[in-house]
Protein backbone atom coordinates (compact mmCIF):
# COMPACT_ATOMS: atom_id res chain seq x y z
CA UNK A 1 -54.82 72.38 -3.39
CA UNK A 2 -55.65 73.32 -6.68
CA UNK A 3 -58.57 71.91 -8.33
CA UNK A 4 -59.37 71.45 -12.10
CA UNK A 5 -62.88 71.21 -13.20
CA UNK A 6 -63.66 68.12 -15.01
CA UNK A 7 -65.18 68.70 -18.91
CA UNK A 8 -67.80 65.18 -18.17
CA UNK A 9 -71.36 66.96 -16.87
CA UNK A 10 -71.54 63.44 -14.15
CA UNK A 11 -68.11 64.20 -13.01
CA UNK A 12 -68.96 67.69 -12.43
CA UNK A 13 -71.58 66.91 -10.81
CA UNK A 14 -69.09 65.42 -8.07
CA UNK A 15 -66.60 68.06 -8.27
CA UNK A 16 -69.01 70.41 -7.06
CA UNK A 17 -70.29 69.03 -4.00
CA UNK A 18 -66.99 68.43 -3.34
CA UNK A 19 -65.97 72.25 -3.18
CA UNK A 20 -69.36 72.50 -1.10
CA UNK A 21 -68.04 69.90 1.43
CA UNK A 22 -65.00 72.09 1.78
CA UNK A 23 -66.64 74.79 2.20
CA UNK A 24 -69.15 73.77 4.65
CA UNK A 25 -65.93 72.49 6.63
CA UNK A 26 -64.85 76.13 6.99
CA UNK A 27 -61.78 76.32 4.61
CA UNK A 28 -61.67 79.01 2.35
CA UNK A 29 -60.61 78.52 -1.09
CA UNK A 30 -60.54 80.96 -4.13
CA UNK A 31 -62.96 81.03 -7.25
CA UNK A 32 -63.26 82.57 -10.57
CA UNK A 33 -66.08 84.53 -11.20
CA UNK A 34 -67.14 86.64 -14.29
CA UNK A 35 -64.74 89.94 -13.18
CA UNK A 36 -61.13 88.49 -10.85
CA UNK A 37 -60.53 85.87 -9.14
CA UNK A 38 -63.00 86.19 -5.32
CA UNK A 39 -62.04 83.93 -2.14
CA UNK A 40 -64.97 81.59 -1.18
CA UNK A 41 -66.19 80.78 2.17
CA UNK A 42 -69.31 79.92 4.60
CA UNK A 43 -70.34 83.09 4.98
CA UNK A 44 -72.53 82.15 8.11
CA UNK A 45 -69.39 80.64 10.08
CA UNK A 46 -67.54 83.25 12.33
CA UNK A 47 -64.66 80.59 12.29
CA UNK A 48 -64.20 80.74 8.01
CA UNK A 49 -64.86 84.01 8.45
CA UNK A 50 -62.39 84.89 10.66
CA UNK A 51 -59.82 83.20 8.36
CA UNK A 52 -60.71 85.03 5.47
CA UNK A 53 -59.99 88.12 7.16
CA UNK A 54 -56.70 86.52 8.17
CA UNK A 55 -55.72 85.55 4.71
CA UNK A 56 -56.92 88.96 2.87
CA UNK A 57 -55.36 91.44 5.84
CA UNK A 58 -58.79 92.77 5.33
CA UNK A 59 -59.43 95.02 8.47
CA UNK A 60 -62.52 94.48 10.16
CA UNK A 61 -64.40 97.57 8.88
CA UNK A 62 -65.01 96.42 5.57
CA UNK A 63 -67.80 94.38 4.17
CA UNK A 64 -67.74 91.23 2.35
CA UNK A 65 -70.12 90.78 -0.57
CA UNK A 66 -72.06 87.58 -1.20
CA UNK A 67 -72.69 85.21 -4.47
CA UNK A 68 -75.92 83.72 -4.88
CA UNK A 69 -76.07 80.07 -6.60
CA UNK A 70 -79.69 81.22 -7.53
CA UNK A 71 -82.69 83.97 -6.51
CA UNK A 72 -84.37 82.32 -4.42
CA UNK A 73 -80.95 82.38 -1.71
CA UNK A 74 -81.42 86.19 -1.39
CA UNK A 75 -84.21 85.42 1.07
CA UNK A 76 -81.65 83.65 3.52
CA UNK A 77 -79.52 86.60 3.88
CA UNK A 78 -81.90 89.84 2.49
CA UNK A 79 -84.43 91.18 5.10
CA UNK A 80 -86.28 93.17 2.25
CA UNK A 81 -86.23 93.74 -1.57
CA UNK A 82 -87.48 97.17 -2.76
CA UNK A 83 -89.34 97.57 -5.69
CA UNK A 84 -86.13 99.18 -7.77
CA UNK A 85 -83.72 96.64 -6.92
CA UNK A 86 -85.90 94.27 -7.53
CA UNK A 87 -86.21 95.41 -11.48
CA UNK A 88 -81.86 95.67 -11.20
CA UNK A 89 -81.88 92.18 -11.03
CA UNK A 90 -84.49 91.35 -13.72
CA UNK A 91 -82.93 93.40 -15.89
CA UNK A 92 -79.01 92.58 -15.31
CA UNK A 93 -78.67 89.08 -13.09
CA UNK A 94 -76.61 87.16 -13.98
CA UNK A 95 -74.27 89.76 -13.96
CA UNK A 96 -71.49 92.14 -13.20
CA UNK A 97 -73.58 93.98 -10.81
CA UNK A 98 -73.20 93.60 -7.46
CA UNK A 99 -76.44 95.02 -5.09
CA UNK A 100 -76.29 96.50 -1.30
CA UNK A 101 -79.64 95.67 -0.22
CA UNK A 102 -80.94 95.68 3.66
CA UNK A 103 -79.01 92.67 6.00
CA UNK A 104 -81.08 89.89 7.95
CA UNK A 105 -79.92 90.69 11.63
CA UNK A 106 -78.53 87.47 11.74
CA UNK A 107 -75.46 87.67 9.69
CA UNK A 108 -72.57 87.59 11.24
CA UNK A 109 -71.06 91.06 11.73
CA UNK A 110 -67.64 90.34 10.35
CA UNK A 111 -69.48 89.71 7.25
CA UNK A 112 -71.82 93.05 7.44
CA UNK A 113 -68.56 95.34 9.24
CA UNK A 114 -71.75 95.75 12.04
CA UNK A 115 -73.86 97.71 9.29
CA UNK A 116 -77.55 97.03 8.28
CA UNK A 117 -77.05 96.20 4.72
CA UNK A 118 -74.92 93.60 2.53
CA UNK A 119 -74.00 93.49 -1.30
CA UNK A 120 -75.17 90.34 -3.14
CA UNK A 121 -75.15 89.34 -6.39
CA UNK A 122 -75.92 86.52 -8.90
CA UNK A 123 -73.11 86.23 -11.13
CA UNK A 124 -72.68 85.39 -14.87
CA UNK A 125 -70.10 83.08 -14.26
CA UNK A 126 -71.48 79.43 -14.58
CA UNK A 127 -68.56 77.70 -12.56
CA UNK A 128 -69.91 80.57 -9.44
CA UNK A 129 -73.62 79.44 -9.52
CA UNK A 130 -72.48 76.07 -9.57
CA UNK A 131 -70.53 75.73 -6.12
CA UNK A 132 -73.10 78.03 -4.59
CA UNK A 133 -75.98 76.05 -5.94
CA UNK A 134 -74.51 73.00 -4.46
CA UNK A 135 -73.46 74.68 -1.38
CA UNK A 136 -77.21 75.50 -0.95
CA UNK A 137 -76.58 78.96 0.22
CA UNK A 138 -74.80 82.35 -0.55
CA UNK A 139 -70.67 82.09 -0.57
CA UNK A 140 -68.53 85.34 0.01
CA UNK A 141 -67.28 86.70 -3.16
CA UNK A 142 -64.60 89.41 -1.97
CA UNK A 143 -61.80 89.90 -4.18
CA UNK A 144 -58.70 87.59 -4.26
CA UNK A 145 -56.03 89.63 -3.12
CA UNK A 146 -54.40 91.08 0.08
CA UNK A 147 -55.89 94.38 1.00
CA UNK A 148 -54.62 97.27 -1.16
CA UNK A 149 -53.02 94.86 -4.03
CA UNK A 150 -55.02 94.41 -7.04
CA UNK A 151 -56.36 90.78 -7.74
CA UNK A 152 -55.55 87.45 -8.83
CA UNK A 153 -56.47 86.84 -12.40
CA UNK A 154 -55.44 82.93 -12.16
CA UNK A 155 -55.12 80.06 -10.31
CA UNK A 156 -51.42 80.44 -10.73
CA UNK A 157 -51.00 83.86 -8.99
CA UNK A 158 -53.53 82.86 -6.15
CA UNK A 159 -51.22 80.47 -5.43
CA UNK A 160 -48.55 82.83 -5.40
CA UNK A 161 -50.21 85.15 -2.96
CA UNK A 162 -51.74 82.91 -0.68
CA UNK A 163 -49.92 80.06 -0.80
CA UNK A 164 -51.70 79.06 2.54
CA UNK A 165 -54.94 78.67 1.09
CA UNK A 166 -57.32 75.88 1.96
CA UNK A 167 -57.67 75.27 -2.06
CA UNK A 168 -58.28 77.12 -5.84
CA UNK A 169 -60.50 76.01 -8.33
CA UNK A 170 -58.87 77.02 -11.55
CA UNK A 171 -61.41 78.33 -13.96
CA UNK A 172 -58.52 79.78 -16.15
CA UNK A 173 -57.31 83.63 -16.66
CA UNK A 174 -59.51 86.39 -16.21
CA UNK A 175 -59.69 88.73 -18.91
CA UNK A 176 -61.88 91.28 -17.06
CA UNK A 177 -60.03 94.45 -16.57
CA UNK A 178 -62.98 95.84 -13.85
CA UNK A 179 -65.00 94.89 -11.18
CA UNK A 180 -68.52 94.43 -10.40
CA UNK A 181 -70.50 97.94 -10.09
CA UNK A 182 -71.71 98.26 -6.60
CA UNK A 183 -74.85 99.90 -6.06
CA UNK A 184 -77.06 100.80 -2.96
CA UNK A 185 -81.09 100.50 -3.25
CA UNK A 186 -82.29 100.51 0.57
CA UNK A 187 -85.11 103.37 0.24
CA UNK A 188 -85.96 102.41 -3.35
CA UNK A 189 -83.39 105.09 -4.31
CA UNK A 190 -80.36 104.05 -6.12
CA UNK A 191 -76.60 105.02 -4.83
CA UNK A 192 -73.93 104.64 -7.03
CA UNK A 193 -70.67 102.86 -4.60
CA UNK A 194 -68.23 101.60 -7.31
CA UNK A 195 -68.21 101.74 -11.18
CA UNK A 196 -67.28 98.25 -12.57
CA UNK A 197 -67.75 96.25 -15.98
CA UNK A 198 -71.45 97.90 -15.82
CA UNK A 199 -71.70 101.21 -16.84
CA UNK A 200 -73.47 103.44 -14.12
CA UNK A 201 -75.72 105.19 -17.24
CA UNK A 202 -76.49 102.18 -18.52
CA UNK A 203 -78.13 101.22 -15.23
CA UNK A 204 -79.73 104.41 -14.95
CA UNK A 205 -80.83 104.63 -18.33
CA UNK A 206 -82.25 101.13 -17.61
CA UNK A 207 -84.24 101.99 -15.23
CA UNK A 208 -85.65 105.20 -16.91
CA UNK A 209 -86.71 103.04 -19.86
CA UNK A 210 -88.90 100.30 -17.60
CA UNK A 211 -90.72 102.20 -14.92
C-alpha cells in the first residue's frame, strides 16, 4: 500500500494518524527519513517486531534504533541521560545523529539484541516527527533493506524489495549518500560506532567548544 502525503495541513493532519493506526495495529511499513529510506514499526510489540525481523532477514543479534516524534519520548524508552549526550542533542537534534544511550529494562529484547543500551534519535526529517508524534511514542528506524544490501532510496524500490510490506509512505528520493553517525555516551564518554552524514570531528570539536 503505498501512501502519498497530502500538500493540505487538515488533510495531513488525517494522514498521519492514519499511519499511527497502522502502526499501532502491528504492520510495519517503510518511511523516509533525512538519510534512506527506515522500516517503521511498534517498537514495544514482540509481534511487529518479530515481522520486521522477518521482512529485513535481520538476525537476531542486531539492534534496532528508534525515532523520536519529540524529546520528551526519550523518557519512555531511556533509563538515563548523561550529562554529554545530553549537550549531543542540544547541539545537533534534529539530526543525522543517531545516540546509544542506556535501555529501560522493559524493551523488548528483539529490539535491544538482549543488551543494556539502545540508539535513538530525533530526526530532521519533518514527515519522521510527524508519524511518531502522532503515534505518541518512539517508532523503529532501521534501514530499509534486506540485511547486507544497501537501502531503499524510494518508495518505488521499497516496493521492489519488499513487496510484502504492510505499506510505504512515499516522501520522494533520497539524496543522502550516508547514514546517521552512531555514537555511544553511557559513562559520559563518547564512542564513535558508525561515521554517517555527521562528521565524527565535528562532533568532537563540538563538544570541545561548549564544555
Amino acid at each position: 500500500m503505498l501512501l502519498k502525503i497530502p500538500e493540505n495541513p487538515q488533510e495531513q493532519e488525517r494522514f498521519y494518524k492514519e499511519v499511527a493506526r497502522l502502526l499501532a495495529s502491528d504492520k510495519v511499513g517503510a518511511i523516509p527519513t533525512e538519510t534512506f529510506y527506515g522500516l517503521a514499526c511498534n517498537p514495544f510489540s514482540q509481534s511487529a517486531l518479530e515481522r520486521l525481523f522477518n521482512l529485513k532477514d535481520r538476525p537476531p543479534n542486531k539492534p534496532i534504533l528508534l525515532l523520536l516524534g519529540r524529546l520528551e519520548d526519550l523518557s519512555l524508552v531511556i533509563s538515563r541521560v548523561p550529562p554529554k549526550a545530553l549537550k549531543l542533542m542540544k547541539l545537533f537534534w534534529p539530526g543525522p545523529l543517531t545516540i546509544v544511550l542506556p535501555a529501560r529494562k522493559s524493551l523488548p529484547k528483539l529490539l535491544t539484541a538482549g543488551l543494556d543500551t539502545i540508539g535513538v534519535r530525533l530526526s530532521s526529517c519533518e514527515v519522521t516527527r510527524k508519524i511518531a508524534q502522532a503515534f505518541r511514542k518512539p517508532i523503529t528506524g532501521t534501514s530499509a533493506n534486506l540485511t547486507g544490501q544497501p537501502p531503499c532510496k524510494s518508495a518505488e524500490e521499497v516496493l521492489e524489495v519488499f513487496p510484502q510490506i504492510d505499506f510505504v509512505v512515499d516522501g520522494g528520493r533520497s539524496t543522502a549518500q550516508l547514514p546517521s553517525t552512531v555514537v555511544e555516551i553511557c559513562d559520559n564518554e563518547i564512542k564513535l560506532i558508525r561515521e554517517g552524514l555527521l562528521p565524527f570531528d565535528t562532533i568532537l570539536k563540538a563538544l570541545e567548544e561548549h564544555k
